[in-house]
PDB file of N, CA and C in Angstrom:
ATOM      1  N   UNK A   1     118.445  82.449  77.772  1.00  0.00           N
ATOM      2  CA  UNK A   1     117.078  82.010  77.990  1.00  0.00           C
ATOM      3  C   UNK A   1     116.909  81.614  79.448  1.00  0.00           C
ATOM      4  N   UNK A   2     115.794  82.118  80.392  1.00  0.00           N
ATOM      5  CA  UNK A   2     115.824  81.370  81.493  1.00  0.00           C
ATOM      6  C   UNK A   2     114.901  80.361  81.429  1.00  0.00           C
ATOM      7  N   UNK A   3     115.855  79.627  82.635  1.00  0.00           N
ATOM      8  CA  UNK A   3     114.664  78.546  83.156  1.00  0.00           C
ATOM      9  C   UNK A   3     113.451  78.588  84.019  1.00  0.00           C
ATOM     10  N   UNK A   4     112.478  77.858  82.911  1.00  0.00           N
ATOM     11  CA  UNK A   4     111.420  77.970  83.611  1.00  0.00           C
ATOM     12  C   UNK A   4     110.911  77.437  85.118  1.00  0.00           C
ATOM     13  N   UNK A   5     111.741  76.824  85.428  1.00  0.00           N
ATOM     14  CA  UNK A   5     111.878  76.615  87.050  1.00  0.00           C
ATOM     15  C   UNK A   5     112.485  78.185  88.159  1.00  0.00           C
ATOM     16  N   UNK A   6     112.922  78.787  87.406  1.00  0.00           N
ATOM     17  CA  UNK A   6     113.286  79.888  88.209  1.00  0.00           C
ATOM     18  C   UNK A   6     111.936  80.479  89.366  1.00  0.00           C
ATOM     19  N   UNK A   7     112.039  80.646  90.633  1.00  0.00           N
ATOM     20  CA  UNK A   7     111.250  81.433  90.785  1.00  0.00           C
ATOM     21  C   UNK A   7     111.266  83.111  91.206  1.00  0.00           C
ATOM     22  N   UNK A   8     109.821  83.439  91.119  1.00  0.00           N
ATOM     23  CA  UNK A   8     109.674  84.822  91.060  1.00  0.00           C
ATOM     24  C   UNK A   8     110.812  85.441  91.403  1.00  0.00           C
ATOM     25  N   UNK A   9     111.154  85.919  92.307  1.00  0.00           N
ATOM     26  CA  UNK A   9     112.088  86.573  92.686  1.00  0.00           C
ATOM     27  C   UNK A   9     113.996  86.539  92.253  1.00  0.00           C
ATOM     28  N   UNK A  10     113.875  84.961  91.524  1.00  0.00           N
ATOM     29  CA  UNK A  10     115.113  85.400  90.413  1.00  0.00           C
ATOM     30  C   UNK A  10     114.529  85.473  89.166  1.00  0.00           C
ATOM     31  N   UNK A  11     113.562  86.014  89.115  1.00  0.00           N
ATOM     32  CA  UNK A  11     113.424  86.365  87.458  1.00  0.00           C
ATOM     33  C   UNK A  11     113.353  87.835  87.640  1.00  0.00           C
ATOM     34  N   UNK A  12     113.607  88.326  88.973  1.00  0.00           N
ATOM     35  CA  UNK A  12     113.205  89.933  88.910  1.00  0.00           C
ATOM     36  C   UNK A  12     114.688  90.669  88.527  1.00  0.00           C
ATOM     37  N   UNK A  13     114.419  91.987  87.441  1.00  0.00           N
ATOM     38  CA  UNK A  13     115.382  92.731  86.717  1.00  0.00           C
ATOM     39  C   UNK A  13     115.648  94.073  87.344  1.00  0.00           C
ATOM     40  N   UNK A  14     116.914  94.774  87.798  1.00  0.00           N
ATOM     41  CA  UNK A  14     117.197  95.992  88.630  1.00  0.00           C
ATOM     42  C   UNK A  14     116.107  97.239  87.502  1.00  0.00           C
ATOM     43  N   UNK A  15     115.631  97.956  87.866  1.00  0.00           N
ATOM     44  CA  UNK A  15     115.041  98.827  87.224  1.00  0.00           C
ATOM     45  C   UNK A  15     116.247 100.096  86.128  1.00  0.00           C
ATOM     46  N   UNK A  16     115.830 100.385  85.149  1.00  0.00           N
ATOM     47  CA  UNK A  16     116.681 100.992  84.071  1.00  0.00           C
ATOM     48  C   UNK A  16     116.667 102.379  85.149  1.00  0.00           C
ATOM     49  N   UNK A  17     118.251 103.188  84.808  1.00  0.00           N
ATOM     50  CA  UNK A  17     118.369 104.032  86.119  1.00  0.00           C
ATOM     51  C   UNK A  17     117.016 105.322  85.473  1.00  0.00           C
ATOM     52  N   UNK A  18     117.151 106.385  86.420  1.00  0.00           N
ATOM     53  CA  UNK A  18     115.991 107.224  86.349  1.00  0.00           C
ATOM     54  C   UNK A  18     114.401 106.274  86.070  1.00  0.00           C
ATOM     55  N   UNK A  19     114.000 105.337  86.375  1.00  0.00           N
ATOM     56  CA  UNK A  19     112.745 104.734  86.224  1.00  0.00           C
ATOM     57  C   UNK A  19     112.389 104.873  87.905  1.00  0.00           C
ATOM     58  N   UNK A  20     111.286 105.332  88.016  1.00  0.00           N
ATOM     59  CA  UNK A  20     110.802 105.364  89.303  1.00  0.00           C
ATOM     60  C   UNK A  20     109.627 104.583  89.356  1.00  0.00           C
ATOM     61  N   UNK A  21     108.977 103.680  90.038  1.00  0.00           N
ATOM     62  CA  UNK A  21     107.914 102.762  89.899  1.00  0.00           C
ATOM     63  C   UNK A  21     106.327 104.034  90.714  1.00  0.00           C
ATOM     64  N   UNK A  22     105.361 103.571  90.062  1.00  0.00           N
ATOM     65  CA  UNK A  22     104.338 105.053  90.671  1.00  0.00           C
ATOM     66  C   UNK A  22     103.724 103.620  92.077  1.00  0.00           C
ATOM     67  N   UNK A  23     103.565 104.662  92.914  1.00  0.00           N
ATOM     68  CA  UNK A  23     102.819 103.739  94.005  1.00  0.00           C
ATOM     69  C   UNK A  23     101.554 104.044  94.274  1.00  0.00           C
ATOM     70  N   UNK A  24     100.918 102.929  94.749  1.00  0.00           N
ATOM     71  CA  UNK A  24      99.227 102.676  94.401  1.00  0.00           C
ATOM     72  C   UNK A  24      98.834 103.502  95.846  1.00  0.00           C
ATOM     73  N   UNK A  25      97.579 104.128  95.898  1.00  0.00           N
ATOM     74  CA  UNK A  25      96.601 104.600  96.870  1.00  0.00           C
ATOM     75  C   UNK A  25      97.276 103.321  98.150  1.00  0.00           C
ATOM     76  N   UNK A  26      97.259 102.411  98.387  1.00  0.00           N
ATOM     77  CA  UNK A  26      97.540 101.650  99.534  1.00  0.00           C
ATOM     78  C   UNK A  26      98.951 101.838 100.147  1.00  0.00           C
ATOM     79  N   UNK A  27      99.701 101.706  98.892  1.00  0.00           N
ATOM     80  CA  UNK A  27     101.208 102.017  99.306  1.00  0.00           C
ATOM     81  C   UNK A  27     101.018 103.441  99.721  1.00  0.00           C
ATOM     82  N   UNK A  28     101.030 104.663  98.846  1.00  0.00           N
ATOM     83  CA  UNK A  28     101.185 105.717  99.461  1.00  0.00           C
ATOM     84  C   UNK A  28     100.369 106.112 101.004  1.00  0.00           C
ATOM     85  N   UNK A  29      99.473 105.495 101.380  1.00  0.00           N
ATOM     86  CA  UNK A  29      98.972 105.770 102.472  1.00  0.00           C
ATOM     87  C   UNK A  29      99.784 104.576 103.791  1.00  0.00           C
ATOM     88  N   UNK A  30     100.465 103.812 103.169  1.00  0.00           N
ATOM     89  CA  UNK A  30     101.474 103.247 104.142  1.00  0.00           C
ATOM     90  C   UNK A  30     102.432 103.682 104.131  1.00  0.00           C
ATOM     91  N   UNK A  31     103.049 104.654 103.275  1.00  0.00           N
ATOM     92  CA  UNK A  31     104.230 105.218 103.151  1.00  0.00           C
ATOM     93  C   UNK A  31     104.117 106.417 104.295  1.00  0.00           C
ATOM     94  N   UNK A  32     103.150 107.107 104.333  1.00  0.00           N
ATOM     95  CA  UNK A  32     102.788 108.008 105.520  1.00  0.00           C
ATOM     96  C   UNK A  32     102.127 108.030 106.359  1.00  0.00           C
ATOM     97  N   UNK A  33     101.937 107.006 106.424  1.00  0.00           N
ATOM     98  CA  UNK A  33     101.130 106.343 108.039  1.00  0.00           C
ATOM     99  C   UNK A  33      99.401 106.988 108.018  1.00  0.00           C
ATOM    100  N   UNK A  34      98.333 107.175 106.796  1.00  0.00           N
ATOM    101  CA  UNK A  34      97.343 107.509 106.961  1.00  0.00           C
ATOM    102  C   UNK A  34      96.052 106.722 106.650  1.00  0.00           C
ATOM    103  N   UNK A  35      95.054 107.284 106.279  1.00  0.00           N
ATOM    104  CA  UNK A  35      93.883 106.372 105.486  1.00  0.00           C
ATOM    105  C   UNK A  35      93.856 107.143 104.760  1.00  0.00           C
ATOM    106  N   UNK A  36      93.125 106.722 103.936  1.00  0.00           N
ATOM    107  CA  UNK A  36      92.267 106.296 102.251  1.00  0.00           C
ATOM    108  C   UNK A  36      91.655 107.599 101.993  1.00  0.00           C
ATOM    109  N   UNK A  37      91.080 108.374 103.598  1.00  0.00           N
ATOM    110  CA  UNK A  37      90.412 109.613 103.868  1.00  0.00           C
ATOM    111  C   UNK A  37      91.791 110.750 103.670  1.00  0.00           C
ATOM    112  N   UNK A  38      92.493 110.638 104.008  1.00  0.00           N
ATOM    113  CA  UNK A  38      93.756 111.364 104.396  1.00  0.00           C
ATOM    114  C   UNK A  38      93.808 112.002 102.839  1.00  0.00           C
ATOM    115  N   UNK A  39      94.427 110.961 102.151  1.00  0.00           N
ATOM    116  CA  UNK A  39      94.881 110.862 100.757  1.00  0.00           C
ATOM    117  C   UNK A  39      94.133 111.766  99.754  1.00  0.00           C
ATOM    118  N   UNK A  40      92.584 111.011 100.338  1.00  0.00           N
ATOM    119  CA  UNK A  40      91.966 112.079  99.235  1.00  0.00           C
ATOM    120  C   UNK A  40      91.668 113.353  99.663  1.00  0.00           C
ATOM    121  N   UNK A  41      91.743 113.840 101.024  1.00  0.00           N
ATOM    122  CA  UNK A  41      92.035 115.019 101.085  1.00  0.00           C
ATOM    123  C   UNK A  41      92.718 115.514 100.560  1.00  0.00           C
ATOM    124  N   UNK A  42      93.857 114.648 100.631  1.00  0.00           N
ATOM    125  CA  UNK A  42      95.184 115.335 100.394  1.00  0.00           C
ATOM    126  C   UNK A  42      94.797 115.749  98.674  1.00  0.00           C
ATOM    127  N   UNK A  43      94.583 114.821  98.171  1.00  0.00           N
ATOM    128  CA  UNK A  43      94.369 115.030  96.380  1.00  0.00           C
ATOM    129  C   UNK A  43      93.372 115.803  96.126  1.00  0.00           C
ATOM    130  N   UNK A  44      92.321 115.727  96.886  1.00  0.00           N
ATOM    131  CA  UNK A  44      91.239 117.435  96.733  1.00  0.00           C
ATOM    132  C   UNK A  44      92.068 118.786  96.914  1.00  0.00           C
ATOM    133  N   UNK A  45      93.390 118.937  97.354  1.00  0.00           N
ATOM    134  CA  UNK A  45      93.953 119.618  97.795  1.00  0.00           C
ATOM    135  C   UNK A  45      94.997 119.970  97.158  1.00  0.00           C
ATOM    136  N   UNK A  46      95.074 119.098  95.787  1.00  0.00           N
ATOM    137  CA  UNK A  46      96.732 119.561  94.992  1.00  0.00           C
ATOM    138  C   UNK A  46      97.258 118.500  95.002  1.00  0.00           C
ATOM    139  N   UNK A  47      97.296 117.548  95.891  1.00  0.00           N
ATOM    140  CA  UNK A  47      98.718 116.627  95.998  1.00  0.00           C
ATOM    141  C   UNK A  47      98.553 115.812  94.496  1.00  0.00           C
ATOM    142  N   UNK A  48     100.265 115.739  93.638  1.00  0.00           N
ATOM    143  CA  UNK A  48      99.703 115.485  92.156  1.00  0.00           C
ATOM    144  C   UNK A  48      99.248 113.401  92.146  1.00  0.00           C
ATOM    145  N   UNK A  49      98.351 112.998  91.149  1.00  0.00           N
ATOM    146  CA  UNK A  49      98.633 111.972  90.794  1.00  0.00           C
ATOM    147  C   UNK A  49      99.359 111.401  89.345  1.00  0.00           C
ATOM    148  N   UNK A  50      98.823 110.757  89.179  1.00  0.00           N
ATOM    149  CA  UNK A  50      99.849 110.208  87.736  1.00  0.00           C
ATOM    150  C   UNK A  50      98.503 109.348  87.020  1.00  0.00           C
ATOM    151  N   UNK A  51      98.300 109.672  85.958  1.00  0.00           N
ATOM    152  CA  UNK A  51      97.352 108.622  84.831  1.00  0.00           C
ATOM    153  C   UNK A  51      97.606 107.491  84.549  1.00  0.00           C
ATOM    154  N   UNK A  52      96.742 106.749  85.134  1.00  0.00           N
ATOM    155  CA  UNK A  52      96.994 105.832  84.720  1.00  0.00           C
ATOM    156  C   UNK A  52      95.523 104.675  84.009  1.00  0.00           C
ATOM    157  N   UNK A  53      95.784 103.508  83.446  1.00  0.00           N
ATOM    158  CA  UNK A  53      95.033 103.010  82.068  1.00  0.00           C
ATOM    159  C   UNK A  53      94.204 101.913  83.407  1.00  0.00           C
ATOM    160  N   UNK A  54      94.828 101.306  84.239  1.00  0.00           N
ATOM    161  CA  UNK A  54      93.899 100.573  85.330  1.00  0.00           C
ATOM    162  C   UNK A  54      93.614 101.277  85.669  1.00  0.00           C
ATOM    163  N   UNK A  55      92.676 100.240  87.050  1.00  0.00           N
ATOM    164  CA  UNK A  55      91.888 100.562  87.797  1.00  0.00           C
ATOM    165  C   UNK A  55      92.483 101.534  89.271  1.00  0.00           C
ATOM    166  N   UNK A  56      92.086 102.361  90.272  1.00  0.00           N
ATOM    167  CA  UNK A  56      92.441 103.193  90.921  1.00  0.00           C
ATOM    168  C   UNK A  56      93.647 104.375  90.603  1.00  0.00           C
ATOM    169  N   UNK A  57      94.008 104.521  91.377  1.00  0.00           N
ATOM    170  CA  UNK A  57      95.191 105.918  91.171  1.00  0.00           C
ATOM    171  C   UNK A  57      96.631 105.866  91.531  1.00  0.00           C
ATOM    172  N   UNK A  58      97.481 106.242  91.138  1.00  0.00           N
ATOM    173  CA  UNK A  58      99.140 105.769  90.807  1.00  0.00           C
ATOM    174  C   UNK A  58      99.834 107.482  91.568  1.00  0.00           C
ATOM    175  N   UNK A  59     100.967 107.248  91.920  1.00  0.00           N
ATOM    176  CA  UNK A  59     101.337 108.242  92.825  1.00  0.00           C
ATOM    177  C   UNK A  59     102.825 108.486  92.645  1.00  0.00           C
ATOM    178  N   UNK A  60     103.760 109.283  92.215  1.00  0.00           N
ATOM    179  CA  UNK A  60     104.873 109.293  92.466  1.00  0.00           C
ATOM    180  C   UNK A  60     105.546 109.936  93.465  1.00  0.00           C
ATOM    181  N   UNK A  61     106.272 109.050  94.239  1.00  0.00           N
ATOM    182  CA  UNK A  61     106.257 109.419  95.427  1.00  0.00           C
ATOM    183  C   UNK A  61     107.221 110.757  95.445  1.00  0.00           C
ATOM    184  N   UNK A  62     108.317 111.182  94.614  1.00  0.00           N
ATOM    185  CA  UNK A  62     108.897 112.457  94.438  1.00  0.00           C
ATOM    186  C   UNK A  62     107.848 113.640  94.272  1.00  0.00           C
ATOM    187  N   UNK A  63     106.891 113.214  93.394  1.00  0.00           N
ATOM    188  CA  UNK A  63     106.242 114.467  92.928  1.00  0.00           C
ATOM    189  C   UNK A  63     104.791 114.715  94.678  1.00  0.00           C
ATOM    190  N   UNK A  64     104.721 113.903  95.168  1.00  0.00           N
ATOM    191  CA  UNK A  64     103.910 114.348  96.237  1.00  0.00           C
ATOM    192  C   UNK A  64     105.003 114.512  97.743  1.00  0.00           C
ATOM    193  N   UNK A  65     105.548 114.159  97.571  1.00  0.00           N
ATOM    194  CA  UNK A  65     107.095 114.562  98.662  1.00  0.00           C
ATOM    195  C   UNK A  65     107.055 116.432  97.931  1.00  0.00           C
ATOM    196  N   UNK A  66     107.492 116.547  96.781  1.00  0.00           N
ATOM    197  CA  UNK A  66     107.602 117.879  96.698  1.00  0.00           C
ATOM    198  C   UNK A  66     106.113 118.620  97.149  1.00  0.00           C
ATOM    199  N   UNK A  67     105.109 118.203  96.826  1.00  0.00           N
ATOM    200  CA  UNK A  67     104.055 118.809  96.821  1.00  0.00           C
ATOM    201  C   UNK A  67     103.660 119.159  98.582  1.00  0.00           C
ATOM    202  N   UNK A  68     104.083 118.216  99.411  1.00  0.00           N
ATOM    203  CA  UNK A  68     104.348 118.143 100.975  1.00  0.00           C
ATOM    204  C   UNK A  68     104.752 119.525 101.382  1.00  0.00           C
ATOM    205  N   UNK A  69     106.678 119.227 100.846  1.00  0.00           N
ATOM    206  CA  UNK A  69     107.039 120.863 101.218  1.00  0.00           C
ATOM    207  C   UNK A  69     107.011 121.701 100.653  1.00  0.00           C
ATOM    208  N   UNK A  70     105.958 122.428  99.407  1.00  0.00           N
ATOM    209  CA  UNK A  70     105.832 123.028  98.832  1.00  0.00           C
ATOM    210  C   UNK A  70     104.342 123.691  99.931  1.00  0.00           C
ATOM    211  N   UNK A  71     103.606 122.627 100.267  1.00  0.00           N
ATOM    212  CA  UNK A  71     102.063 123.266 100.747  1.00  0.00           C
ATOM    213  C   UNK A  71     102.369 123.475 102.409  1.00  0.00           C
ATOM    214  N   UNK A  72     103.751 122.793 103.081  1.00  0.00           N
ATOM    215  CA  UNK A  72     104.015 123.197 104.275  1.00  0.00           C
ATOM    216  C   UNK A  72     104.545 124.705 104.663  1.00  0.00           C
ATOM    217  N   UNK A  73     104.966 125.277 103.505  1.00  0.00           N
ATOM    218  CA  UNK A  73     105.759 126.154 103.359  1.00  0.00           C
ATOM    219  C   UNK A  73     104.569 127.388 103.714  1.00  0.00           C
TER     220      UNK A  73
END
Protein backbone atom coordinates (compact mmCIF):
# COMPACT_ATOMS: atom_id res chain seq x y z
CA UNK A 1 0.00 0.00 0.00
CA UNK A 2 1.52 3.42 -0.52
CA UNK A 3 1.75 6.27 1.45
CA UNK A 4 -0.28 8.88 1.02
CA UNK A 5 2.40 11.39 1.65
CA UNK A 6 4.34 10.14 -1.31
CA UNK A 7 4.73 12.67 -3.88
CA UNK A 8 3.92 12.71 -7.53
CA UNK A 9 6.84 11.65 -8.90
CA UNK A 10 7.38 8.55 -6.49
CA UNK A 11 4.14 7.30 -7.18
CA UNK A 12 5.13 7.20 -10.91
CA UNK A 13 5.26 3.33 -12.46
CA UNK A 14 8.01 2.33 -15.46
CA UNK A 15 5.59 1.79 -18.38
CA UNK A 16 4.64 -2.17 -19.27
CA UNK A 17 7.39 -2.91 -22.13
CA UNK A 18 5.96 -2.32 -25.80
CA UNK A 19 3.46 0.55 -24.30
CA UNK A 20 4.24 3.68 -26.10
CA UNK A 21 2.50 6.85 -24.56
CA UNK A 22 0.56 8.89 -27.83
CA UNK A 23 1.75 12.60 -27.75
CA UNK A 24 -0.59 15.56 -27.80
CA UNK A 25 -0.67 18.27 -30.85
CA UNK A 26 1.75 20.49 -28.43
CA UNK A 27 4.23 17.84 -27.75
CA UNK A 28 4.45 16.69 -31.26
CA UNK A 29 4.97 20.15 -32.58
CA UNK A 30 7.84 20.54 -29.92
CA UNK A 31 9.19 17.40 -30.81
CA UNK A 32 9.91 18.98 -34.34
CA UNK A 33 10.42 22.34 -33.79
CA UNK A 34 7.00 23.65 -35.64
CA UNK A 35 3.45 25.28 -35.17
CA UNK A 36 0.04 24.14 -34.80
CA UNK A 37 -0.04 25.30 -38.77
CA UNK A 38 2.78 22.89 -39.64
CA UNK A 39 1.03 19.86 -38.05
CA UNK A 40 -2.07 20.29 -39.63
CA UNK A 41 -0.63 20.48 -42.78
CA UNK A 42 1.16 17.87 -42.09
CA UNK A 43 -2.24 15.77 -41.12
CA UNK A 44 -4.14 17.20 -44.28
CA UNK A 45 -1.38 15.42 -45.85
CA UNK A 46 -1.35 11.73 -44.43
CA UNK A 47 0.67 12.15 -41.37
CA UNK A 48 -1.35 9.29 -39.18
CA UNK A 49 -3.19 10.27 -35.86
CA UNK A 50 -4.52 8.01 -33.20
CA UNK A 51 -8.39 8.20 -31.73
CA UNK A 52 -8.82 9.32 -29.18
CA UNK A 53 -12.18 9.75 -26.46
CA UNK A 54 -10.80 13.55 -25.21
CA UNK A 55 -10.52 16.53 -26.29
CA UNK A 56 -7.85 17.39 -29.31
CA UNK A 57 -5.61 14.84 -31.19
CA UNK A 58 -3.04 12.10 -29.92
CA UNK A 59 0.03 11.20 -32.10
CA UNK A 60 2.35 8.31 -32.07
CA UNK A 61 5.41 9.38 -32.48
CA UNK A 62 6.71 5.96 -34.41
CA UNK A 63 3.83 5.95 -36.66
CA UNK A 64 4.47 9.75 -37.91
CA UNK A 65 8.45 9.27 -37.81
CA UNK A 66 7.56 6.46 -40.34
CA UNK A 67 5.14 8.51 -42.19
CA UNK A 68 8.22 11.38 -42.41
CA UNK A 69 10.42 8.86 -44.30
CA UNK A 70 7.97 7.27 -46.12
CA UNK A 71 6.61 10.93 -47.77
CA UNK A 72 10.47 12.09 -47.98
CA UNK A 73 11.18 9.32 -50.08
Amino acid sequence: MQDARCTKAQRRVPLPAGLVPLLTQREIETYYGVSSWTINQWRRAGMPDEPFAGRGRRYDLAKCQAWHEASAA
